[in-house]
N, C-alpha and C. Protein backbone atom coordinates (compact mmCIF):
# COMPACT_ATOMS: atom_id res chain seq x y z
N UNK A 1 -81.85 17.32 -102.87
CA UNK A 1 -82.61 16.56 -101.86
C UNK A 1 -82.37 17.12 -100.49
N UNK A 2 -83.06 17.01 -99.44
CA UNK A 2 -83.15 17.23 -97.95
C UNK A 2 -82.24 16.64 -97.43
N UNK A 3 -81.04 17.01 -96.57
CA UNK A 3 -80.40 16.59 -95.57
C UNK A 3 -81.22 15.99 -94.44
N UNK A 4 -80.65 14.75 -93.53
CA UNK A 4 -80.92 14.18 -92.61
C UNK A 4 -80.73 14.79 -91.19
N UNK A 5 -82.03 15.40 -90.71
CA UNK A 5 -81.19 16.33 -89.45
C UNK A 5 -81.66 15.53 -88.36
N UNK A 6 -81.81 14.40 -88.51
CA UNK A 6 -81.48 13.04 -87.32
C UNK A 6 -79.98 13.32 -86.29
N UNK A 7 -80.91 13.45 -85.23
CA UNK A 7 -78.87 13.92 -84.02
C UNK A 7 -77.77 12.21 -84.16
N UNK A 8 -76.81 12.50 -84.28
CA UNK A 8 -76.04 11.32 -84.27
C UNK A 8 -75.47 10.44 -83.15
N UNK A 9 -76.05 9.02 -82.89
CA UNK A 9 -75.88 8.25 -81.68
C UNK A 9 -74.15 8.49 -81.08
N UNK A 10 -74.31 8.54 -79.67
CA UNK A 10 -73.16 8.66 -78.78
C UNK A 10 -72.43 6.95 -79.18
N UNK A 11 -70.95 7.17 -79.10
CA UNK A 11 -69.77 6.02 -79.39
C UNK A 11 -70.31 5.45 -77.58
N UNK A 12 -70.77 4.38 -77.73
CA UNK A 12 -70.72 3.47 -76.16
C UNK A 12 -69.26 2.66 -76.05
N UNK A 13 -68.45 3.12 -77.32
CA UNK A 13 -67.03 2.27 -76.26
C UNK A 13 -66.37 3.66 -75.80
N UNK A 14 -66.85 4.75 -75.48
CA UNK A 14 -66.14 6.10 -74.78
C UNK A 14 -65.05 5.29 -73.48
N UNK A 15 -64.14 5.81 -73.14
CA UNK A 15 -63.41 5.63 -71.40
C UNK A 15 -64.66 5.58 -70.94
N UNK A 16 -65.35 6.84 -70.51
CA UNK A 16 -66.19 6.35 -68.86
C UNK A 16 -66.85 5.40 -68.83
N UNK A 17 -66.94 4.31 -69.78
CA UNK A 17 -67.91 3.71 -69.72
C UNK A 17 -66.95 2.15 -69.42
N UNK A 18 -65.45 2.25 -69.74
CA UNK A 18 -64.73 0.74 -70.15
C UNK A 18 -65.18 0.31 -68.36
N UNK A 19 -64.98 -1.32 -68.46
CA UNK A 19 -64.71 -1.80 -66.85
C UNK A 19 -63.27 -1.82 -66.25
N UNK A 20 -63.29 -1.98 -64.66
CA UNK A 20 -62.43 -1.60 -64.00
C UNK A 20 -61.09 -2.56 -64.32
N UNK A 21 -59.87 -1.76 -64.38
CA UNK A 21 -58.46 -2.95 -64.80
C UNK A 21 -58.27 -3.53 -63.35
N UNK A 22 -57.52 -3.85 -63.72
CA UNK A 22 -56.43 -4.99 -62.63
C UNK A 22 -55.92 -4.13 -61.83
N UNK A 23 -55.64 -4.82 -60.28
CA UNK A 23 -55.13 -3.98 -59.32
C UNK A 23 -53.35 -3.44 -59.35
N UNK A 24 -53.29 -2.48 -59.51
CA UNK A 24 -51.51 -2.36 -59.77
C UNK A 24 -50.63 -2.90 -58.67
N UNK A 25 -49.40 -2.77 -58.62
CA UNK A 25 -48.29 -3.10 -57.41
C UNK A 25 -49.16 -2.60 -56.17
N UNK A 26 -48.28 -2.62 -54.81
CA UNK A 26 -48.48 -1.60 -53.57
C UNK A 26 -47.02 -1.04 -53.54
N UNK A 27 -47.49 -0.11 -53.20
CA UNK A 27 -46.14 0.93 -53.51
C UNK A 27 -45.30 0.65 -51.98
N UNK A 28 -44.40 1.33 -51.81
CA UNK A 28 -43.53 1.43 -50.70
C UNK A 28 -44.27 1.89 -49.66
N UNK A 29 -43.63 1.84 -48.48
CA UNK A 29 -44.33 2.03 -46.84
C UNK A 29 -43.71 3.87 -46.76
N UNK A 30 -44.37 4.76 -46.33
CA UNK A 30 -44.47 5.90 -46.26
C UNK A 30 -43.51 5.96 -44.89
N UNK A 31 -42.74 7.00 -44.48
CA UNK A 31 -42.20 7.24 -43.83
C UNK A 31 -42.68 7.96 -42.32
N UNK A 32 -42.13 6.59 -40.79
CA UNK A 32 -43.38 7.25 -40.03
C UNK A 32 -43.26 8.44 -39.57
N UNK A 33 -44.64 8.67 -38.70
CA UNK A 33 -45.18 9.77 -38.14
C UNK A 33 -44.09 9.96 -36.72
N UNK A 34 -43.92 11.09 -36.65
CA UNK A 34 -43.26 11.54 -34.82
C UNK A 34 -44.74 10.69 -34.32
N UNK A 35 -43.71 10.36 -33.26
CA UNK A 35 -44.63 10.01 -31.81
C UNK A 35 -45.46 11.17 -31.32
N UNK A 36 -46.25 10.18 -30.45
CA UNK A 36 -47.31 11.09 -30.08
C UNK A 36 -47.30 11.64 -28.72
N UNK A 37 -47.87 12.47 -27.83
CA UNK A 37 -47.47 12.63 -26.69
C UNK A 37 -47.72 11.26 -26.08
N UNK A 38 -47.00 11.21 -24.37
CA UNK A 38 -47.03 10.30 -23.64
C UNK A 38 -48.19 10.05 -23.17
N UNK A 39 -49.43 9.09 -23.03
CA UNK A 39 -50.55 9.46 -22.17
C UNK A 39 -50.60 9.42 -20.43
N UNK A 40 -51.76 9.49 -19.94
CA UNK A 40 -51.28 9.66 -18.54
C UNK A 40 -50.79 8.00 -17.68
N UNK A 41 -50.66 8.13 -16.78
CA UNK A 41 -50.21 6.87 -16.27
C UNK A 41 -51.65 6.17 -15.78
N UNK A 42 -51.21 4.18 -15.81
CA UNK A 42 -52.46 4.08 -15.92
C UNK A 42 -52.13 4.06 -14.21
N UNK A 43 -53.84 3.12 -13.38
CA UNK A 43 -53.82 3.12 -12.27
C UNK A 43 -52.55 1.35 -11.69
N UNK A 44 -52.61 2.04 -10.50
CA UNK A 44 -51.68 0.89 -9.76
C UNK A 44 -52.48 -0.76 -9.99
N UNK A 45 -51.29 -1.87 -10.46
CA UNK A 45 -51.95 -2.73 -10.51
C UNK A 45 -51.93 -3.85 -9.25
N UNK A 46 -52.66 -5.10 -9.63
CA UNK A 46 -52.72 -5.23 -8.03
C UNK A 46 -51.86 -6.09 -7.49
N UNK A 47 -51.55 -5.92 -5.92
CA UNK A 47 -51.15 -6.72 -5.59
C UNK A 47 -50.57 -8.06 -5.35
N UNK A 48 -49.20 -8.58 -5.56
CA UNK A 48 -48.98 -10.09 -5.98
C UNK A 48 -48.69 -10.67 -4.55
N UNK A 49 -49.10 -12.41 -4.87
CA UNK A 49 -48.58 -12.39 -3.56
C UNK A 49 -47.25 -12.47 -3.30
N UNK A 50 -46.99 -13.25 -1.48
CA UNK A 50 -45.91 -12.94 -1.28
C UNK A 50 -45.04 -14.22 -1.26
N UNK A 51 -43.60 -13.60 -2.01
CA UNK A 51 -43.27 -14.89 -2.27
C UNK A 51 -42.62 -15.85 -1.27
N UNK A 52 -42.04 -16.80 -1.82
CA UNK A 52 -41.47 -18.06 -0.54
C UNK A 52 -40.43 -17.51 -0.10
N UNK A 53 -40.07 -17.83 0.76
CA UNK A 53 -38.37 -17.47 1.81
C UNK A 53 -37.17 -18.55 1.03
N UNK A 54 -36.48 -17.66 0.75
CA UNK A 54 -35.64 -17.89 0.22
C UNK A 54 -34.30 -19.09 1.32
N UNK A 55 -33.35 -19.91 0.57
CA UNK A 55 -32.56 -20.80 1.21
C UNK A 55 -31.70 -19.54 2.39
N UNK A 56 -31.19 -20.15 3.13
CA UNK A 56 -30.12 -19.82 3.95
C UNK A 56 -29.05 -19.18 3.54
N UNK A 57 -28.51 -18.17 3.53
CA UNK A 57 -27.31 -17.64 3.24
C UNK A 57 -26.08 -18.54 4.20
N UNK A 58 -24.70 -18.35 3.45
CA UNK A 58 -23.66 -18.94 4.54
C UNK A 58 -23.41 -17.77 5.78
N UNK A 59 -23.28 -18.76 6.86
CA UNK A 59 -22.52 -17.87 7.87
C UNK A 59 -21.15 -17.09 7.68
N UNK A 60 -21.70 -15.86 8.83
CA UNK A 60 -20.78 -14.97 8.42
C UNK A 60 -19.08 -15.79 8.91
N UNK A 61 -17.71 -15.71 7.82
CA UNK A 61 -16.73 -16.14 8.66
C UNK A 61 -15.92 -15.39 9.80
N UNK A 62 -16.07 -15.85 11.14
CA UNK A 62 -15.40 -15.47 12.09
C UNK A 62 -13.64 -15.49 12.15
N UNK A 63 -13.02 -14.56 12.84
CA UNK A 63 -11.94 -15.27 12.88
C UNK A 63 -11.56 -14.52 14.58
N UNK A 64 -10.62 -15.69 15.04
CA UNK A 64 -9.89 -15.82 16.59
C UNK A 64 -8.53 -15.80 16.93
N UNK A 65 -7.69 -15.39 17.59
CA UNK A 65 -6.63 -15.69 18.10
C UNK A 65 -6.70 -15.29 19.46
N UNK A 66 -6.52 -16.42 20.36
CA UNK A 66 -5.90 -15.93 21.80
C UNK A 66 -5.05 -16.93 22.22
N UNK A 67 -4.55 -16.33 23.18
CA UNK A 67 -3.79 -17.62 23.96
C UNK A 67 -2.71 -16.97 25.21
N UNK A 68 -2.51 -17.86 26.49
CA UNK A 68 -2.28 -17.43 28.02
C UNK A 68 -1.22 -18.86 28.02
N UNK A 69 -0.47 -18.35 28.70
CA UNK A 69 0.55 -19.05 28.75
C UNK A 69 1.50 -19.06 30.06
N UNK A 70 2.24 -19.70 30.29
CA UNK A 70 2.83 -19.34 31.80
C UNK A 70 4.36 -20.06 31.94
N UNK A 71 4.55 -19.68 32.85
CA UNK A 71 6.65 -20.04 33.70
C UNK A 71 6.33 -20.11 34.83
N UNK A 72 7.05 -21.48 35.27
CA UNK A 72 6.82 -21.59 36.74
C UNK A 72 8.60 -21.91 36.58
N UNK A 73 8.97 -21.66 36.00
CA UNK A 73 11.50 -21.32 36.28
C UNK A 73 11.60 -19.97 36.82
N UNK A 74 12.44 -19.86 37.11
CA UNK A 74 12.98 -18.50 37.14
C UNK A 74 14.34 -18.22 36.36
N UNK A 75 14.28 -16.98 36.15
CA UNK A 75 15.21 -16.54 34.78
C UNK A 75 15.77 -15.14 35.60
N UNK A 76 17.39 -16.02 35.63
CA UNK A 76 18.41 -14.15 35.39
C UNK A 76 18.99 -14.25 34.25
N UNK A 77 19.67 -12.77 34.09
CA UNK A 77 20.02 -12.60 33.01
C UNK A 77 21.57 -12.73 33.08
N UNK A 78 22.25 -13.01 32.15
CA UNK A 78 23.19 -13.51 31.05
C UNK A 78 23.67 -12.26 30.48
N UNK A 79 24.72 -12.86 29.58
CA UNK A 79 25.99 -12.16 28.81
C UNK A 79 25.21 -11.24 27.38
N UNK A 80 23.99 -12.24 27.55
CA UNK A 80 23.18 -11.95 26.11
C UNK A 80 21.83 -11.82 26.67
N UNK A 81 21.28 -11.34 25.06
CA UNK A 81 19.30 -11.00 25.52
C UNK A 81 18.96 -12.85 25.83
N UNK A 82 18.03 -12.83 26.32
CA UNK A 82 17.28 -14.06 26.03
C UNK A 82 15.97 -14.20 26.19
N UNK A 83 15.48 -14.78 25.13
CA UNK A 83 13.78 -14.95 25.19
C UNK A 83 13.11 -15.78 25.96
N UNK A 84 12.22 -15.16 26.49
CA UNK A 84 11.63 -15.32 27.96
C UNK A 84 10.51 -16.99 27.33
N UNK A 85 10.65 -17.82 27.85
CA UNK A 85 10.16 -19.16 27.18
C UNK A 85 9.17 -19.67 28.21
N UNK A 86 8.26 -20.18 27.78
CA UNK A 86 7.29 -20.84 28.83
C UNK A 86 6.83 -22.13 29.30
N UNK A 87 6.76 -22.22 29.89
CA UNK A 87 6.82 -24.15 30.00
C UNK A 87 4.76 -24.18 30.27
N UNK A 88 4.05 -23.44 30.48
CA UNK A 88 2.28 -24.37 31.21
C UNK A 88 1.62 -23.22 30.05
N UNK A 89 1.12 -24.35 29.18
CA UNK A 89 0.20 -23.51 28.52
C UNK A 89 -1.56 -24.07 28.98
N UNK A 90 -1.98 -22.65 28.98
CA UNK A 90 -3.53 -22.09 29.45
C UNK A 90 -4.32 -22.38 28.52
N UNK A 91 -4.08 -21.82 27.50
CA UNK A 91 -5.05 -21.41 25.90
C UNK A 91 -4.33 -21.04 25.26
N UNK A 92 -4.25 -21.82 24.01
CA UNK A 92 -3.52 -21.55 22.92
C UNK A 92 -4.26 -22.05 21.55
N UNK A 93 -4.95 -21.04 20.83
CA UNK A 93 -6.02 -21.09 20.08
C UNK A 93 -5.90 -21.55 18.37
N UNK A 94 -5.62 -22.42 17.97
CA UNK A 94 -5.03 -22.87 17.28
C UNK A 94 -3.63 -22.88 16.60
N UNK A 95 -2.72 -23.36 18.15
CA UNK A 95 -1.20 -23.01 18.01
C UNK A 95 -0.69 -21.79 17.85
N UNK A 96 -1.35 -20.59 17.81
CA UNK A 96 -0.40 -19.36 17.46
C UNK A 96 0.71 -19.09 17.64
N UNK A 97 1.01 -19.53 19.31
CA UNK A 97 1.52 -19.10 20.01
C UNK A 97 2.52 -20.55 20.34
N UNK A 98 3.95 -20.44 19.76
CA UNK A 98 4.86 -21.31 19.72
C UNK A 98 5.79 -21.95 20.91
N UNK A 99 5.14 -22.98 21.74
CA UNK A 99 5.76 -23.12 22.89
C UNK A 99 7.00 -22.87 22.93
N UNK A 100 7.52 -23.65 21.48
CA UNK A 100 8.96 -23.80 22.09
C UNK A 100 9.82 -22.50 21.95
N UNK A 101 9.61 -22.15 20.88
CA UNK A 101 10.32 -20.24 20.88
C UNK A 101 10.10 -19.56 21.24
N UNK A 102 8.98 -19.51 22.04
CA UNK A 102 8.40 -18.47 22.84
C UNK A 102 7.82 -17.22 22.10
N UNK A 103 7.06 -17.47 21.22
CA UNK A 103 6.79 -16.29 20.10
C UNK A 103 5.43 -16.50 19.97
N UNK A 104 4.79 -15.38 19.64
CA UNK A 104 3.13 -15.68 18.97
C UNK A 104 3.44 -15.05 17.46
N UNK A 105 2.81 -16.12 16.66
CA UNK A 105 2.91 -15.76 15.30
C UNK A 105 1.88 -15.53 14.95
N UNK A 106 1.34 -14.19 14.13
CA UNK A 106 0.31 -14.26 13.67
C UNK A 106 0.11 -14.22 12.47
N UNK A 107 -1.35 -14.91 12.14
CA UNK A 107 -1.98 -15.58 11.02
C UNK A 107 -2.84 -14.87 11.00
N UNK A 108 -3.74 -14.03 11.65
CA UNK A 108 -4.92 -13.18 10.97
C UNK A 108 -4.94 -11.62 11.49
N UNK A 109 -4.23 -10.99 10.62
CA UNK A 109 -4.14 -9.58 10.72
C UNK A 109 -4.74 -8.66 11.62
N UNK A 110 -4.60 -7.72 12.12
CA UNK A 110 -5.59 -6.83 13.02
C UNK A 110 -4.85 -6.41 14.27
N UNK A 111 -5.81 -6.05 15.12
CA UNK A 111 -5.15 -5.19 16.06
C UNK A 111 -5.89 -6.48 17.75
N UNK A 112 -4.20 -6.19 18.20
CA UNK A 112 -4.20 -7.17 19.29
C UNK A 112 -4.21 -7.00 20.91
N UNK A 113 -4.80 -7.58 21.63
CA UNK A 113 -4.08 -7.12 22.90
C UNK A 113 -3.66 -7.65 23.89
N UNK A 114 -2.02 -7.42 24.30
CA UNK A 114 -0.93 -8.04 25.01
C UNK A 114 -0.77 -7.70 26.62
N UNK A 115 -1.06 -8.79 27.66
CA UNK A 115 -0.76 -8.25 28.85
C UNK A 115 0.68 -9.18 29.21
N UNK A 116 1.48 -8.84 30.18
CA UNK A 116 2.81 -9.75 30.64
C UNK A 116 3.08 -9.29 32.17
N UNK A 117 2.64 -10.15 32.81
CA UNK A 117 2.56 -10.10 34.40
C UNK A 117 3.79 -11.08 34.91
N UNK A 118 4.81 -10.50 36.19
CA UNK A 118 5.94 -11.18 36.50
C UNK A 118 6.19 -11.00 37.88
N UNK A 119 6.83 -11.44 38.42
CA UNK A 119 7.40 -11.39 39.90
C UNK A 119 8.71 -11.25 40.19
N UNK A 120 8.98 -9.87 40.60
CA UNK A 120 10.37 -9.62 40.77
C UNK A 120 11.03 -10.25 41.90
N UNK A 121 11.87 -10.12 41.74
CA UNK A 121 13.56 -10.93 42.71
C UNK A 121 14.12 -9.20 43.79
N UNK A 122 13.92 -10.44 44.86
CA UNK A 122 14.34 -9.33 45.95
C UNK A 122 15.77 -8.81 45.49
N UNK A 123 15.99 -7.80 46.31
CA UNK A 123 17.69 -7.00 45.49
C UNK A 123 17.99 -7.18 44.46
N UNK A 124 17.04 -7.41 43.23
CA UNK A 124 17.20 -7.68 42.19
C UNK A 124 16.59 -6.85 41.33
N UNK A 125 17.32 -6.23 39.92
CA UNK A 125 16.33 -5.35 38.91
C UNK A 125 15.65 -5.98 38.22
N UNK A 126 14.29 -5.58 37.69
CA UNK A 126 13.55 -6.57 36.69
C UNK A 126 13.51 -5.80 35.35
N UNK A 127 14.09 -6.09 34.18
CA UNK A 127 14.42 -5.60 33.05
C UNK A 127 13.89 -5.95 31.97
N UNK A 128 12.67 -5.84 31.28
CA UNK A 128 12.29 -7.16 30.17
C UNK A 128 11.48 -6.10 29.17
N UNK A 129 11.63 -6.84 27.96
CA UNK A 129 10.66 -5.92 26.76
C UNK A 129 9.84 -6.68 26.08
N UNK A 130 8.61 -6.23 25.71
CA UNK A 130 8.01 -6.89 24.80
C UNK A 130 8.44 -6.20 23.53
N UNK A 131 8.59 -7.09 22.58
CA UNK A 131 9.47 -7.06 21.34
C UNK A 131 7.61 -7.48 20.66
N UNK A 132 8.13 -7.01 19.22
CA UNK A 132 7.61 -6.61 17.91
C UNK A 132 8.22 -7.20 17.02
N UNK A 133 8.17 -8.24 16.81
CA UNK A 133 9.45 -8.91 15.54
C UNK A 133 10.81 -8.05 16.26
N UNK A 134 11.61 -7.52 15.65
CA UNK A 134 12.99 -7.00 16.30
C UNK A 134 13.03 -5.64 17.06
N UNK A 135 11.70 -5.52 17.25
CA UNK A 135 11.83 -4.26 17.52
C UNK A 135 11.26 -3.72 19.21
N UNK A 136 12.02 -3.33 19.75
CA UNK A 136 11.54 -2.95 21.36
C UNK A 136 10.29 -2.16 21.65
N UNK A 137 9.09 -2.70 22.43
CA UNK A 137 7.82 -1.33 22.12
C UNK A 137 7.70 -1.16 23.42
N UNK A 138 7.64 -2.15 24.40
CA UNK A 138 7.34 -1.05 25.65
C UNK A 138 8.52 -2.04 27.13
N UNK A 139 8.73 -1.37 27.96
CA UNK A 139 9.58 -1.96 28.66
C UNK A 139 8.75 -2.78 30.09
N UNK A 140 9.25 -3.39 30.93
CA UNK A 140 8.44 -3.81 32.08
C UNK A 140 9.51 -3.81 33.09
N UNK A 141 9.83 -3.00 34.36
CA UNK A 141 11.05 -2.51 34.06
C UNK A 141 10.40 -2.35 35.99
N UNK A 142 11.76 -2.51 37.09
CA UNK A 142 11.46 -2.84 38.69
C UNK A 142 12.95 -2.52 39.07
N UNK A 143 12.62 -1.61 39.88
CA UNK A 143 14.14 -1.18 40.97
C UNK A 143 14.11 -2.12 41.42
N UNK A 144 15.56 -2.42 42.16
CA UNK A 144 15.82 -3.42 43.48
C UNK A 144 15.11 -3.13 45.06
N UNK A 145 14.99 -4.19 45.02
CA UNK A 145 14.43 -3.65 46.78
C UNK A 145 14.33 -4.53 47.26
N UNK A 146 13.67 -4.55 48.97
CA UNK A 146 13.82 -5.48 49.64
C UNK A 146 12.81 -6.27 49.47
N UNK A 147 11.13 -6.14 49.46
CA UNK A 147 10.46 -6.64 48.55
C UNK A 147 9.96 -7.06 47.17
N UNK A 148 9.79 -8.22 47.25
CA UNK A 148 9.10 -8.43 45.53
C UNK A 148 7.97 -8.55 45.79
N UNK A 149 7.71 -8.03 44.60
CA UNK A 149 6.36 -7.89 44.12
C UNK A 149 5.72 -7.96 42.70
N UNK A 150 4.39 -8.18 41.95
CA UNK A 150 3.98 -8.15 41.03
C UNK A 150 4.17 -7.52 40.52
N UNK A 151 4.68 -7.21 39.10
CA UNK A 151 4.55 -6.28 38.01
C UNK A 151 4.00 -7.00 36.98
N UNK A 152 3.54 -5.98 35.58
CA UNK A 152 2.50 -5.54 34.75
C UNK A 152 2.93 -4.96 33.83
N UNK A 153 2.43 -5.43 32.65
CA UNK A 153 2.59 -4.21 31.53
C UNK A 153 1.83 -4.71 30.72
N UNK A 154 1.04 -3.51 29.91
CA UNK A 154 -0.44 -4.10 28.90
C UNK A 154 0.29 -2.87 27.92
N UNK A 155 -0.60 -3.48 26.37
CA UNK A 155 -0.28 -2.78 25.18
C UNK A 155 -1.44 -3.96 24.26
N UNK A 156 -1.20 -2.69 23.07
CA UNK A 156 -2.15 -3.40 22.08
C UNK A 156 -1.10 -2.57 20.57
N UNK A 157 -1.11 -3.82 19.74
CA UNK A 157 -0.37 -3.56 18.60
C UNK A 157 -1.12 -3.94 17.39
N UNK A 158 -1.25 -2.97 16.43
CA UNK A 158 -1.63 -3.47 14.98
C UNK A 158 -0.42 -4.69 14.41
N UNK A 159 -1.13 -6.11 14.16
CA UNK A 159 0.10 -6.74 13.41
C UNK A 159 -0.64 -7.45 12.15
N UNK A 160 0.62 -7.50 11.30
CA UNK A 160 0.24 -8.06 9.77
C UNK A 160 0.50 -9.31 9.89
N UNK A 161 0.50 -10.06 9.13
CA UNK A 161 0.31 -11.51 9.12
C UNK A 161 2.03 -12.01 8.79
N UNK A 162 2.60 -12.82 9.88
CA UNK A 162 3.61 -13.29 9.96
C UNK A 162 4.61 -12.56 10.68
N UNK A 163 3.82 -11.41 11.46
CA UNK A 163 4.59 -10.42 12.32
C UNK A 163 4.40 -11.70 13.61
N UNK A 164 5.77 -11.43 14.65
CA UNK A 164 6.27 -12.27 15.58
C UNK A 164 5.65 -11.03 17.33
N UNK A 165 5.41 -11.70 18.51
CA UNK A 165 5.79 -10.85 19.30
C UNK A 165 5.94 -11.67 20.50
N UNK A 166 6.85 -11.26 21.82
CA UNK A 166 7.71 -12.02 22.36
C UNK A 166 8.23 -11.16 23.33
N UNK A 167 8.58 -11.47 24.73
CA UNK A 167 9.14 -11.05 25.53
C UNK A 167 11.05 -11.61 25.64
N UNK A 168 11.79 -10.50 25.98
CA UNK A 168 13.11 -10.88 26.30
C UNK A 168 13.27 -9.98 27.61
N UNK A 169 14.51 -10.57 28.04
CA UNK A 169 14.84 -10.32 29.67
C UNK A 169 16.30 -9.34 29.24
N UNK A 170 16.59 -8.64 29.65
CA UNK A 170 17.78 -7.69 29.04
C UNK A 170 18.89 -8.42 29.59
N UNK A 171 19.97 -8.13 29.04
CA UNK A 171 21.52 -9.01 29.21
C UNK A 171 21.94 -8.14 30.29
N UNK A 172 22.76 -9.08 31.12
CA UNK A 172 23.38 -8.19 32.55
C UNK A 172 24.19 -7.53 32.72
N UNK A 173 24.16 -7.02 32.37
CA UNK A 173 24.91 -5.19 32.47
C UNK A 173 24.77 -5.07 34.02
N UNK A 174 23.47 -4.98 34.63
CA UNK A 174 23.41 -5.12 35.94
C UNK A 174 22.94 -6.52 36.03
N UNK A 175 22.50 -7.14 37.48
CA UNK A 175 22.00 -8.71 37.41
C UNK A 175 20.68 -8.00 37.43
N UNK A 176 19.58 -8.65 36.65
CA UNK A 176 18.65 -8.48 36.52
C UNK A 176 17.73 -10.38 36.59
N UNK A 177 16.55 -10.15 37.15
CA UNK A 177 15.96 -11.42 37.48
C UNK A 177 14.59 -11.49 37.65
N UNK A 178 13.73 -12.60 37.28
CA UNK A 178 11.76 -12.62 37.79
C UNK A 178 12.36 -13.67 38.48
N UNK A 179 11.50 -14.18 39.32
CA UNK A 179 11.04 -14.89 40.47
C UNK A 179 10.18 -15.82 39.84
N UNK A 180 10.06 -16.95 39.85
CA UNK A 180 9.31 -18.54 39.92
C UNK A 180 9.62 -19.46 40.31
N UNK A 181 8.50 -20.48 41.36
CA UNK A 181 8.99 -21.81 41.69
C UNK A 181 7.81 -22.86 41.12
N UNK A 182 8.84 -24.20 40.81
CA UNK A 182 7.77 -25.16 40.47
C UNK A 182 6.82 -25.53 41.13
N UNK A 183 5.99 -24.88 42.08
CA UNK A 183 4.34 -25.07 42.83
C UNK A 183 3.52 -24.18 42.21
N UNK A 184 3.80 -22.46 41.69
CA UNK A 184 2.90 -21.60 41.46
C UNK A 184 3.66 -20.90 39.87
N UNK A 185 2.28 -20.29 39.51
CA UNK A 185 3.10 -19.49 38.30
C UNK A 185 2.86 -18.12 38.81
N UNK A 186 4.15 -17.85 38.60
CA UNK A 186 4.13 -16.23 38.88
C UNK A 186 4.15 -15.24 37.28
N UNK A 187 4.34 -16.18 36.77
CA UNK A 187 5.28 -15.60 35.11
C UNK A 187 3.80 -15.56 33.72
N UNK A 188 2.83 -14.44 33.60
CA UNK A 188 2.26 -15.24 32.56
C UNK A 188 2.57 -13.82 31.81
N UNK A 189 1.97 -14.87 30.42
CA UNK A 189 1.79 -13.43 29.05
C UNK A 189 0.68 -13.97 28.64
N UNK A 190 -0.35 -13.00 27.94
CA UNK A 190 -1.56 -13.02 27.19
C UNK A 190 -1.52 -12.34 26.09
N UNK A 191 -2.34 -12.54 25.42
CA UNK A 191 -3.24 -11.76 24.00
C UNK A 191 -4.07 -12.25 23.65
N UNK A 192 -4.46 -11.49 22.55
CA UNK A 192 -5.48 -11.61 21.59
C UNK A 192 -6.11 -11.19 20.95
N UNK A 193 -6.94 -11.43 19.67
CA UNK A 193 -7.43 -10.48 18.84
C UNK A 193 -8.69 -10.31 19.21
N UNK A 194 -8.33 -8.56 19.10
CA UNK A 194 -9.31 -7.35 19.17
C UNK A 194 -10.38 -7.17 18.17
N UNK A 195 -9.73 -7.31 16.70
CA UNK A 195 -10.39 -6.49 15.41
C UNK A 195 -9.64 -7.34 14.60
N UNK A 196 -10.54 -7.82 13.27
CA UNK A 196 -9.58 -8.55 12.72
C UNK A 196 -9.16 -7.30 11.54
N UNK A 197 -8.05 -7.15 11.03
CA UNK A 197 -8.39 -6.02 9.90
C UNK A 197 -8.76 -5.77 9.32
N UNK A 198 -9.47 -6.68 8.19
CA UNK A 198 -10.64 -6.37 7.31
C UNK A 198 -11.88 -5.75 7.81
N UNK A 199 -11.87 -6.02 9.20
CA UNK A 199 -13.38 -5.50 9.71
C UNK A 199 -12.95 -3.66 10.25
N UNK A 200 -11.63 -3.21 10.32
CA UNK A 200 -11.24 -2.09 10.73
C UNK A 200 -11.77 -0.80 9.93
């Protein structure tokens, strides 16, 4: 008998033809990219306004010492030194300056400045130092003669806090003497601060 030369139908369940599966996992995040260049700058933005004024700051702290002082006695000298003491105070700026010992103590560091004006004694030497805590810095110092007259001596000293300074009359080796009567003062000392040290 004759073979069937009929072509043979295509399989329709082939793959290309199945429908689409199910969506799988998402995998991991890929590792990033380098940066990119910088771009250019943008333009200026605008203007804000202006703001409120701000509270008060504290004032700056000041600091003071002075003080003038005076002798209306008169003082010779003795077997020993003795510190020249004052009886009429002028200005004395929050006590520094210790009537009764005759000392200025200081409380705010810095650099100071000392004048000590006196009236010498006829035929008499005038002998006196301004002292530094114990220490002698400048002299104020009058031959004898037949007139008296005013003398003077100015200085300025760096002092630290609780440093002393003070006039003494030298012990009599020779007689040495100032001049004062109770109507006038002939006898004063001054200071005061220059610079306080922190500001130096």
């Amino acid at each position: 008998p004759r073979k069937n030369s009929q072509t043979p139908k295509k399989n329709l369940t082939n793959n290309k033809y199945r429908e689409k599966g199910d969506s799988g996992d998402r995998g991991p995040y890929g590792k990033s990219g380098k940066a990119g260049h910088m771009g250019p700058t943008g333009p200026p933005g605008i203007k804000g306004n202006k703001g409120s004024v701000g509270h008060p700051g504290e004032p700056c702290k000041s600091y003071f010492a002075a003080f003038s002082v005076g002798r209306k006695k008169a003082l010779h000298s003795n077997d020993y030194y003795q510190t020249l003491v004052f009886d009429t105070e002028l200005v004395n700026l929050y006590s520094h300056f210790n009537m009764f010992t005759g000392k200025f103590y200081c409380y705010v560091p810095g650099i100071y400045y000392f004048n000590l004006n006196v009236h010498t004694w006829n035929q008499k030497e005038t002998y006196l130092h301004v002292m530094h805590n114990e220490r002698e810095v400048v002299i104020l110092y009058a031959q004898p003669s037949d007139r008296s007259i005013m003398q003077s001596q100015s200085l300025m000293l760096e002092l630290e806090r609780d440093d002393q300074v003070w006039v003494r009359l030298y012990k009599g080796e020779r007689e040495n003497a100032i001049f004062s009567d109770d109507f006038d003062t002939y006898i004063t000392f001054n200071g005061h601060l220059i610079k306080p040290k922190n500001e130096v």
